[in-house]
Protein backbone atom coordinates (compact mmCIF):
# COMPACT_ATOMS: atom_id res chain seq x y z
CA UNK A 1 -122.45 86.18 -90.68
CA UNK A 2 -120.80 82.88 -91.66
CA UNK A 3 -117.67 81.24 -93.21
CA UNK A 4 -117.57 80.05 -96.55
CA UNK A 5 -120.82 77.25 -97.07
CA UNK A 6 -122.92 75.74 -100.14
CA UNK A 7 -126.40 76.95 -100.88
CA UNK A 8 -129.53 77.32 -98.66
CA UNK A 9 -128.96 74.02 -96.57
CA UNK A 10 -128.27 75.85 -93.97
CA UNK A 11 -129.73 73.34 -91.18
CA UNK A 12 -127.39 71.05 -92.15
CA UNK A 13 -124.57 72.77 -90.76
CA UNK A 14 -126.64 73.49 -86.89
CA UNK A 15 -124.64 71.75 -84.01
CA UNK A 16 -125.73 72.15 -80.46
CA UNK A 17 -126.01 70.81 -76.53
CA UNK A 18 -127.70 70.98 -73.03
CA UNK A 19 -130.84 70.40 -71.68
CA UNK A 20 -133.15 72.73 -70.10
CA UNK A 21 -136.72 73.66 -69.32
CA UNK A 22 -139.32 74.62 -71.74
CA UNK A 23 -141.61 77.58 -72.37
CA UNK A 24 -144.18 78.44 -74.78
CA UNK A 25 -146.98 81.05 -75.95
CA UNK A 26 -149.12 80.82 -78.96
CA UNK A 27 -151.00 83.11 -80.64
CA UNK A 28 -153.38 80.50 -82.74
CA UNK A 29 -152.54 77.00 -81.28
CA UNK A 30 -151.13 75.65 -78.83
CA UNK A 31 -150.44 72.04 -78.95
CA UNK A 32 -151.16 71.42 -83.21
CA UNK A 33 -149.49 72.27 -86.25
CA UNK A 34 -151.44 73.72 -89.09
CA UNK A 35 -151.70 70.14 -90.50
CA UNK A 36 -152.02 69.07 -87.31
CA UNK A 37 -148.23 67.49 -87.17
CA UNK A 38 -146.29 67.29 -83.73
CA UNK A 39 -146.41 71.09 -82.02
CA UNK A 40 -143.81 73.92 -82.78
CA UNK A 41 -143.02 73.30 -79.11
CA UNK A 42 -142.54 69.37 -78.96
CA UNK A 43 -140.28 70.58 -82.23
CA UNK A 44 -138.17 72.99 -80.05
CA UNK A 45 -137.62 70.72 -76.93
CA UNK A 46 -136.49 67.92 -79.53
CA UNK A 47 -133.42 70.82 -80.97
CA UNK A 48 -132.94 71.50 -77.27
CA UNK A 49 -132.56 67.79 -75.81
CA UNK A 50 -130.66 67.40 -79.01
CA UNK A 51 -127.92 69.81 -77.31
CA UNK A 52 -128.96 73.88 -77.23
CA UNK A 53 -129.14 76.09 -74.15
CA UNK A 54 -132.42 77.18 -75.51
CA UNK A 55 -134.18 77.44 -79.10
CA UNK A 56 -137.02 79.89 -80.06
CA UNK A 57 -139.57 80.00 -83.10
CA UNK A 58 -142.41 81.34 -84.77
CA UNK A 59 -144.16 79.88 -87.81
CA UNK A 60 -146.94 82.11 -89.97
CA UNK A 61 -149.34 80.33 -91.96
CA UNK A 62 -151.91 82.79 -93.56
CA UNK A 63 -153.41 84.81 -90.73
CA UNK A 64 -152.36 82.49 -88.20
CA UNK A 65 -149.02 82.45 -85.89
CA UNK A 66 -147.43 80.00 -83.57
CA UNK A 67 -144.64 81.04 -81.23
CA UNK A 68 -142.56 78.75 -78.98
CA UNK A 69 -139.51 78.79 -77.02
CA UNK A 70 -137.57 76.01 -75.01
CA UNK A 71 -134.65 76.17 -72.85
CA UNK A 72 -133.26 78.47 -70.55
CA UNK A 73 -131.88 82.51 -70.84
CA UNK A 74 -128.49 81.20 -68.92
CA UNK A 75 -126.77 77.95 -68.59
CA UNK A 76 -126.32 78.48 -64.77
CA UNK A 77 -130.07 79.38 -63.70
CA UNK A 78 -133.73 78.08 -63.97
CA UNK A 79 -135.15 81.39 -65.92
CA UNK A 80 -137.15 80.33 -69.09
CA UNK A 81 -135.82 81.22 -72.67
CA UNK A 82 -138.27 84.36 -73.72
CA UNK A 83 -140.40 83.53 -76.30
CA UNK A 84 -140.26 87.24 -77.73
CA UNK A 85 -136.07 86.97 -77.30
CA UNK A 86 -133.47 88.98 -79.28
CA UNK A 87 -130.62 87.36 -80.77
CA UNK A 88 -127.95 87.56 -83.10
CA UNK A 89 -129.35 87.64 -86.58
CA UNK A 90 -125.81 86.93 -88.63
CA UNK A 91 -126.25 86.49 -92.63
CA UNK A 92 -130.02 87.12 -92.48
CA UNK A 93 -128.82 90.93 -92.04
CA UNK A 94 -127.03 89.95 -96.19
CA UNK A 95 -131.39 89.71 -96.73
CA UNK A 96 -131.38 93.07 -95.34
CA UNK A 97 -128.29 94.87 -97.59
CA UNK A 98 -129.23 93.18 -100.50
CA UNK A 99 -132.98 94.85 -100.74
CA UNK A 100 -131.79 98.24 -99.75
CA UNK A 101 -129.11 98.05 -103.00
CA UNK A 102 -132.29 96.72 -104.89
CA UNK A 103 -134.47 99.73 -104.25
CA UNK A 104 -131.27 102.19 -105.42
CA UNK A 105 -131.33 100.23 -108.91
CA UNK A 106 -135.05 100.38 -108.80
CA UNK A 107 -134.56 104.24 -107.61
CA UNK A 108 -131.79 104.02 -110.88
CA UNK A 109 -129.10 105.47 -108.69
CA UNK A 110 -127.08 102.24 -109.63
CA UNK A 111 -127.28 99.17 -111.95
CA UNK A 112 -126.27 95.74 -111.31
CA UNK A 113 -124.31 95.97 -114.22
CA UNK A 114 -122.54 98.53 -112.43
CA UNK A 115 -118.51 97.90 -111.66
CA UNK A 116 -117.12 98.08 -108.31
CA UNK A 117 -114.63 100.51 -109.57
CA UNK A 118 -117.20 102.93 -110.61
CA UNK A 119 -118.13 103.34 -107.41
CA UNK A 120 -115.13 102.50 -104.47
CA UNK A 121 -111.87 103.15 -106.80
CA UNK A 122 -108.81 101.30 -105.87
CA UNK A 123 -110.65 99.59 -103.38
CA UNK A 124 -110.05 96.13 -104.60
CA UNK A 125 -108.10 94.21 -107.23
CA UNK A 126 -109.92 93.18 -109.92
CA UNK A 127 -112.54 96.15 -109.24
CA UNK A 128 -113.48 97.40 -112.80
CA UNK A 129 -114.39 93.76 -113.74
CA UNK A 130 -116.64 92.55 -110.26
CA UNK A 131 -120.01 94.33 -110.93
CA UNK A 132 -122.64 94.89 -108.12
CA UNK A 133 -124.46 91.84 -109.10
CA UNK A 134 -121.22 89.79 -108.88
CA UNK A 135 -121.15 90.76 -105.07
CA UNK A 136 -125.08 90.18 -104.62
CA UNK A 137 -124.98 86.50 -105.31
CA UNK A 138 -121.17 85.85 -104.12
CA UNK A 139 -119.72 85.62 -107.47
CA UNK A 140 -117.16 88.15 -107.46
CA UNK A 141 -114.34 85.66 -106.61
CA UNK A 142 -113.45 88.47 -103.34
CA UNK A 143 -111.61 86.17 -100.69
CA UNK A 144 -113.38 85.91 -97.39
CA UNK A 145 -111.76 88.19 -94.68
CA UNK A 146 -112.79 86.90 -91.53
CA UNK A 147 -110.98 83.57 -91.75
CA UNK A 148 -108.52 84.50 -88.75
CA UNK A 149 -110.97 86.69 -86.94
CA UNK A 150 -111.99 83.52 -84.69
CA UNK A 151 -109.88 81.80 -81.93
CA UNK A 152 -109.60 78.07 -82.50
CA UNK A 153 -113.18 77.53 -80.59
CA UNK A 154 -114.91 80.21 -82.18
CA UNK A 155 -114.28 83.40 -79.80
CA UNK A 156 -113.55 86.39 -81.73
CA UNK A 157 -109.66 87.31 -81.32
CA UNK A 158 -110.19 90.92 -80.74
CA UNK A 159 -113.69 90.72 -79.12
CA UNK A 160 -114.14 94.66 -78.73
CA UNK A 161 -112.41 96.42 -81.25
CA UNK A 162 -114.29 98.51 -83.79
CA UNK A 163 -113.57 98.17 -87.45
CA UNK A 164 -114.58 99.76 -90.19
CA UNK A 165 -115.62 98.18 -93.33
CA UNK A 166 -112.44 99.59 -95.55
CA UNK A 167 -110.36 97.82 -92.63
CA UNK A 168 -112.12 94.54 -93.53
CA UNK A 169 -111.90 94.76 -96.60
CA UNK A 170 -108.42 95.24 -96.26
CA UNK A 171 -107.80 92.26 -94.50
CA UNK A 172 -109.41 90.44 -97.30
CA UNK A 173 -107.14 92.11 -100.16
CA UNK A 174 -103.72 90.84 -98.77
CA UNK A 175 -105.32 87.26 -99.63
CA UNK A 176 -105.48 86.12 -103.29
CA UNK A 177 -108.84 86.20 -104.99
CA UNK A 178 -110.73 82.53 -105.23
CA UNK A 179 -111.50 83.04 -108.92
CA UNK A 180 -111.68 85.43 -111.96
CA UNK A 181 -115.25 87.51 -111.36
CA UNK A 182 -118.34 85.84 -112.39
CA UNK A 183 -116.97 82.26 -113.09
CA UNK A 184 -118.16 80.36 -109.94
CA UNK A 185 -119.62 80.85 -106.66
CA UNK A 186 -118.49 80.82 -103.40
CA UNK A 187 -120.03 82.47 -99.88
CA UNK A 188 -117.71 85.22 -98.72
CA UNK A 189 -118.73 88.18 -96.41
CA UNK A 190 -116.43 90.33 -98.41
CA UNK A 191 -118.63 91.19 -100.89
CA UNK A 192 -121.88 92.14 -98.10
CA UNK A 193 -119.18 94.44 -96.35
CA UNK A 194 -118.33 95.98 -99.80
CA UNK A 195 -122.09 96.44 -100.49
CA UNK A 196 -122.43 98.63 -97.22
CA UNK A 197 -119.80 100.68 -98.58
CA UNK A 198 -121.46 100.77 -101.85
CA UNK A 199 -124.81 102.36 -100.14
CA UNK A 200 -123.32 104.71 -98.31
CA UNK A 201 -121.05 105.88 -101.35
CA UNK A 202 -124.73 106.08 -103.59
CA UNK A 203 -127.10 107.63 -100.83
CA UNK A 204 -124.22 109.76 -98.60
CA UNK A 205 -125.61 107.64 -95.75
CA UNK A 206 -124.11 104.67 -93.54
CA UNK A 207 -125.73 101.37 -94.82
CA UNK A 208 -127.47 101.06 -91.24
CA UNK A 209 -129.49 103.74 -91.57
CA UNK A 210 -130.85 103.17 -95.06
CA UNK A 211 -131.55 99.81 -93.55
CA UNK A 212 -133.19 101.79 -90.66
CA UNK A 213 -135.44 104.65 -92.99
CA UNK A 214 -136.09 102.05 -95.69
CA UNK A 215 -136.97 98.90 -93.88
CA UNK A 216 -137.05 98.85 -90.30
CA UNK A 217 -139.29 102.04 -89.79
CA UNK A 218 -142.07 101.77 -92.44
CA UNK A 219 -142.68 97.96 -91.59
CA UNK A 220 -142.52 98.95 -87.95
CA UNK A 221 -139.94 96.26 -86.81
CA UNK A 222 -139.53 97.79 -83.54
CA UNK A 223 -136.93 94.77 -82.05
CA UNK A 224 -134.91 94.82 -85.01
CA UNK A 225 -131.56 96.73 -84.31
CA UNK A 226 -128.36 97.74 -86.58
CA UNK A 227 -126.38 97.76 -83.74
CA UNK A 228 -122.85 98.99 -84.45
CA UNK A 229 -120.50 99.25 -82.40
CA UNK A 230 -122.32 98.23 -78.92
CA UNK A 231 -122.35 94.84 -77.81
CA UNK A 232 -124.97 94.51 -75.71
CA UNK A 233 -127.89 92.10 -77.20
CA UNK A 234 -130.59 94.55 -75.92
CA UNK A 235 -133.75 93.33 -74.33
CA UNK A 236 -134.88 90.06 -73.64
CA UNK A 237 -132.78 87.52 -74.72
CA UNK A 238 -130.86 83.91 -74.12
CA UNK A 239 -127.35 84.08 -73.61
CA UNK A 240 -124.90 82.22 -76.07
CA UNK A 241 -122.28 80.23 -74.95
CA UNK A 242 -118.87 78.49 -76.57
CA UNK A 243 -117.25 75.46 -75.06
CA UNK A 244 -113.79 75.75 -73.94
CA UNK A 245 -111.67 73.05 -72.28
CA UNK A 246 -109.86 73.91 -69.70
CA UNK A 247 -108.02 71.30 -67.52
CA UNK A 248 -109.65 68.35 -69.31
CA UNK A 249 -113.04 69.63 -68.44
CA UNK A 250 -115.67 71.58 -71.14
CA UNK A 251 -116.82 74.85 -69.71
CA UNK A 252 -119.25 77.04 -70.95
CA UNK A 253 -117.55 80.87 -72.20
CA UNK A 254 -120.19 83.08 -72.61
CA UNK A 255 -119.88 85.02 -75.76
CA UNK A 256 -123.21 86.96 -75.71
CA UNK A 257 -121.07 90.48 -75.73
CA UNK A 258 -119.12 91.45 -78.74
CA UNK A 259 -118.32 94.51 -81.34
CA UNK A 260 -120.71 93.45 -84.05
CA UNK A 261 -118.40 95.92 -86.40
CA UNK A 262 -116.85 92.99 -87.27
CA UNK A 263 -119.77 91.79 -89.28
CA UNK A 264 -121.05 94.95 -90.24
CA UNK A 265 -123.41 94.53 -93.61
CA UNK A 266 -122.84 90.99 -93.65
CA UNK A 267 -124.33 90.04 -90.85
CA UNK A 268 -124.74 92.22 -87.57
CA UNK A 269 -128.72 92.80 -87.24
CA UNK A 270 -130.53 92.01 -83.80
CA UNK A 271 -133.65 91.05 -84.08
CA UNK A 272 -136.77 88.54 -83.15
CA UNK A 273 -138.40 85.65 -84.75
CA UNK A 274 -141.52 88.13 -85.12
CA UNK A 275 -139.69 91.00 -86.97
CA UNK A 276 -137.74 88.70 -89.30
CA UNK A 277 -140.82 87.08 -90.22
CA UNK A 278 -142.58 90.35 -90.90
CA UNK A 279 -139.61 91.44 -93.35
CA UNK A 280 -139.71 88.57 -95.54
CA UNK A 281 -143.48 88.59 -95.27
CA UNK A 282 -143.32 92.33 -96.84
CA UNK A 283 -140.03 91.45 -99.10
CA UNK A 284 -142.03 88.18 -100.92
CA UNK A 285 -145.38 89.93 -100.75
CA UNK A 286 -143.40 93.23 -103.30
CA UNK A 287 -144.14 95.69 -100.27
CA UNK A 288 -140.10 96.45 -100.49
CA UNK A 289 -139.30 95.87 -104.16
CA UNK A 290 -141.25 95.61 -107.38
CA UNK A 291 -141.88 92.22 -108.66
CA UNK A 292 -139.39 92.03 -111.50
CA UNK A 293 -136.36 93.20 -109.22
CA UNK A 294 -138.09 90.20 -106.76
CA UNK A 295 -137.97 88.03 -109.45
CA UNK A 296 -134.26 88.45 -109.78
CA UNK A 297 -133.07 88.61 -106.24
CA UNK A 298 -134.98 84.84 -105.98
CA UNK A 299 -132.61 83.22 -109.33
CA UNK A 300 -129.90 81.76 -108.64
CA UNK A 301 -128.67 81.57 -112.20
CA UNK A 302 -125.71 79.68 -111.79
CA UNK A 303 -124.47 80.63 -108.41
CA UNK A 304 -125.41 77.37 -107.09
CA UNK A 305 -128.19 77.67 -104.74
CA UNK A 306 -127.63 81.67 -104.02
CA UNK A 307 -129.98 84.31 -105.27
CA UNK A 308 -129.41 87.75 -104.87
CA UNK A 309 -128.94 88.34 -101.04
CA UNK A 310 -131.29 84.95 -101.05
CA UNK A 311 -130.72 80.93 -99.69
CA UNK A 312 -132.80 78.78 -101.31
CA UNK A 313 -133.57 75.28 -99.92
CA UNK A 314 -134.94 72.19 -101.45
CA UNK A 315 -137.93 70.87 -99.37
CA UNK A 316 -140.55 67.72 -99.99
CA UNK A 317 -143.10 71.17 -101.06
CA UNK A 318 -141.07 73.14 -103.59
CA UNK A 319 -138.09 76.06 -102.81
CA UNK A 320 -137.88 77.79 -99.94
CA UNK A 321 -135.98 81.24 -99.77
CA UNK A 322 -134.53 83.52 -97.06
CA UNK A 323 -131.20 83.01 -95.04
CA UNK A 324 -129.27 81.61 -92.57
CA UNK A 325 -127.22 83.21 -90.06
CA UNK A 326 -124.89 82.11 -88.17
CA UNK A 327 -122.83 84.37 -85.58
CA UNK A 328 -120.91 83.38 -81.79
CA UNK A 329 -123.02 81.30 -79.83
CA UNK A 330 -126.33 81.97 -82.15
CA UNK A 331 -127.69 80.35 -85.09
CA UNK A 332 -130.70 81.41 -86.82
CA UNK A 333 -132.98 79.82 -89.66
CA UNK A 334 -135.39 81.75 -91.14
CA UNK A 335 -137.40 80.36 -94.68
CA UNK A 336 -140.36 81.02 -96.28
CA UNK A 337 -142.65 79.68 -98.90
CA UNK A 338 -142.54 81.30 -102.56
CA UNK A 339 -145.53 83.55 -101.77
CA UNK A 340 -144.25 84.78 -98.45
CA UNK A 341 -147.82 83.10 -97.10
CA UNK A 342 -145.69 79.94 -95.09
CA UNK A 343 -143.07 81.47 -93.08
CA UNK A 344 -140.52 80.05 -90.01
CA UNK A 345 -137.80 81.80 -88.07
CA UNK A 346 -136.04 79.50 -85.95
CA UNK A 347 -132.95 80.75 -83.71
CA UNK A 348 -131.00 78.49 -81.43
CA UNK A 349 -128.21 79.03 -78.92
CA UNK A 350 -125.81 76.04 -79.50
CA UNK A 351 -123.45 74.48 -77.41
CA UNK A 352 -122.71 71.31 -78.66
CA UNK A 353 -124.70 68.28 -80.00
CA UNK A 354 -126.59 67.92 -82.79
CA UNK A 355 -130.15 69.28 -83.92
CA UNK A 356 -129.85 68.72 -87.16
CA UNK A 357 -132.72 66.62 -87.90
CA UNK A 358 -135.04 68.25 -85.27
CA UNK A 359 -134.47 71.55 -87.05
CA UNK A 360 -135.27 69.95 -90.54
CA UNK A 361 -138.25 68.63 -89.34
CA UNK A 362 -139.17 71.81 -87.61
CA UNK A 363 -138.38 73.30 -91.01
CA UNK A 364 -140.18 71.21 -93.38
CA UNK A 365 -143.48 70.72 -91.13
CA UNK A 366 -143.60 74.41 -90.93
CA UNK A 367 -143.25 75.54 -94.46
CA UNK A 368 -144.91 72.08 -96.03
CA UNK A 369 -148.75 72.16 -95.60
């Protein structure tokens, strides 16, 4: 889940702190990239030096995999950051939503020509003219409801609450729309929440568990969670912090635990670098959706840099696609060539600092052969 941002840059917008001590497995190498550039883990300790409590990877080339991870699972202790950790997936989950709605229109239970109206009456202004593809690639002009959900450092204001998706949305519809349906873009969560409502309305199912029967269970993604309402991070994992000054001095607030309800279908998914990989690898290689629905969910048309539940970044090698994510105290990355063949999932647990150009190298040497 994120705030309001331009396309697929996502790296751009990574800031992070702290040093720690590095880790690393590797299934394929262990000191060379594929084209023999600087390692994944020389990579990692450069975003960690450059400010994270710890930063974790895995890059696919073909039949080959690297996996790294540098930094430490707490601020206050010496334990190395798991290479196989969980985190906080954010937007990537919009990857997620947007491929189950694409298998109902393949299914023909719904078209993206389809109104919002049709569907959730009443639900929001402007409903009969926002269609499903409006909300796909963040066209709809729906105002972004989480804009006062964060304290002033980026702590959720009502850290355990549950909501439900019609509550969000709510929250959204006392704000005025951005713009008439389908004249511009802009990045708002509103329309991912709206989409889970959408599936469940189609199928007679909550989103998560179409996400669950459709996606997580036949590609066997094992560490990938829809988690609800619990906010525990499950399993191995590095802890995410938020800095907080109190009494003239930064301290470290740990912001690990939280009701993920407050993303919901826009961007609460727990996962690993392995399982996110394995998704796109299956979504680009049409294992989850034929290849003219593909086609479409990778145009941006003229929703400036946004597909259909798609980033796409620039790089010196041609487009990437996949998603960012960004969510408290976790930050994820994850891009892959055209062809699903070149693939990277990068997550990092920021404090403060600034990775940005280790992360675009990381980036760029991993999906640039």
């Amino acid at each position: 889940m994120r705030g309001r941002r331009t396309s697929a840059a996502v790296v751009a917008c990574l800031t992070v702190s702290s040093l720690a001590t590095p880790a690393m497995t590797a299934t394929a190498a262990a000191d060379a990239s594929p084209s023999g550039r600087p390692s994944l883990q020389a990579m990692l300790d450069k975003v960690v030096a450059g400010g994270a409590v710890a930063a974790i990877a895995e890059v696919r080339a073909g039949d080959r995999t690297w996996r790294a991870a540098s930094g430490r699972v707490r601020m206050n202790n010496a334990q190395p950051a798991p290479v196989d950790g969980r985190f906080r997936a954010g937007s990537v989950t919009k990857s997620f939503t947007a491929t189950v709605v694409l298998q109902l229109v393949e299914e023909g239970k719904l078209h993206l020509s389809d109104s919002v109206e049709q569907w959730l009456p009443e639900l929001v202004d402007k409903g009969a003219d926002i269609t499903i593809r409006h909300l796909l690639q963040h066209t709809s002009g729906l105002p972004e409801y989480s804009t006062d959900m964060m304290d002033e450092v980026g702590i959720p204001k009502e850290r355990y609450r549950t909501w439900s998706a019609r509550e969000l949305v709510k929250k959204a519809e006392k704000l005025p729309h951005d713009f008439p349906p389908g004249s511009e873009y802009r990045y708002s969560n509103t329309n991912y929440i709206v989409l889970g409502m959408l599936i469940e309305r189609v199928t007679g199912r909550p989103y998560a568990t179409e996400v669950r029967e459709r996606i997580l269970r036949p590609l066997g993604l094992r560490h990938t969670r829809v988690p609800g309402a619990s906010p525990e991070v499950y399993g191995p994992h590095a802890h995410a912090y938020v800095p907080v000054t109190r009494g003239g001095r930064v301290v470290p607030v740990d912001v690990t635990r939280f009701n993920p309800t407050m993303a919901g279908a826009a961007g609460e998914i727990i996962s690993t670098t392995g399982d996110i990989n394995r998704f796109y690898r299956a979504l680009f290689q049409g294992k989850l959706l034929r290849p003219g629905l593909l086609k479409e969910m990778k145009d941006p048309g003229t929703a400036g840099g946004y597909g259909l539940g798609l980033e796409l970044a620039p790089l010196p090698c041609g487009t990437a696609f996949g998603h960012g994510g960004g969510a408290p105290g976790y930050l994820t990355v994850a891009f892959n060539s055209a062809d699903g063949s070149r693939q990277v999932t990068l997550s990092i647990t920021p404090f403060s600092g600034d990775p940005h150009q280790a992360a675009v190298s990381l980036l760029t040497s991993a999906l640039c052969p």
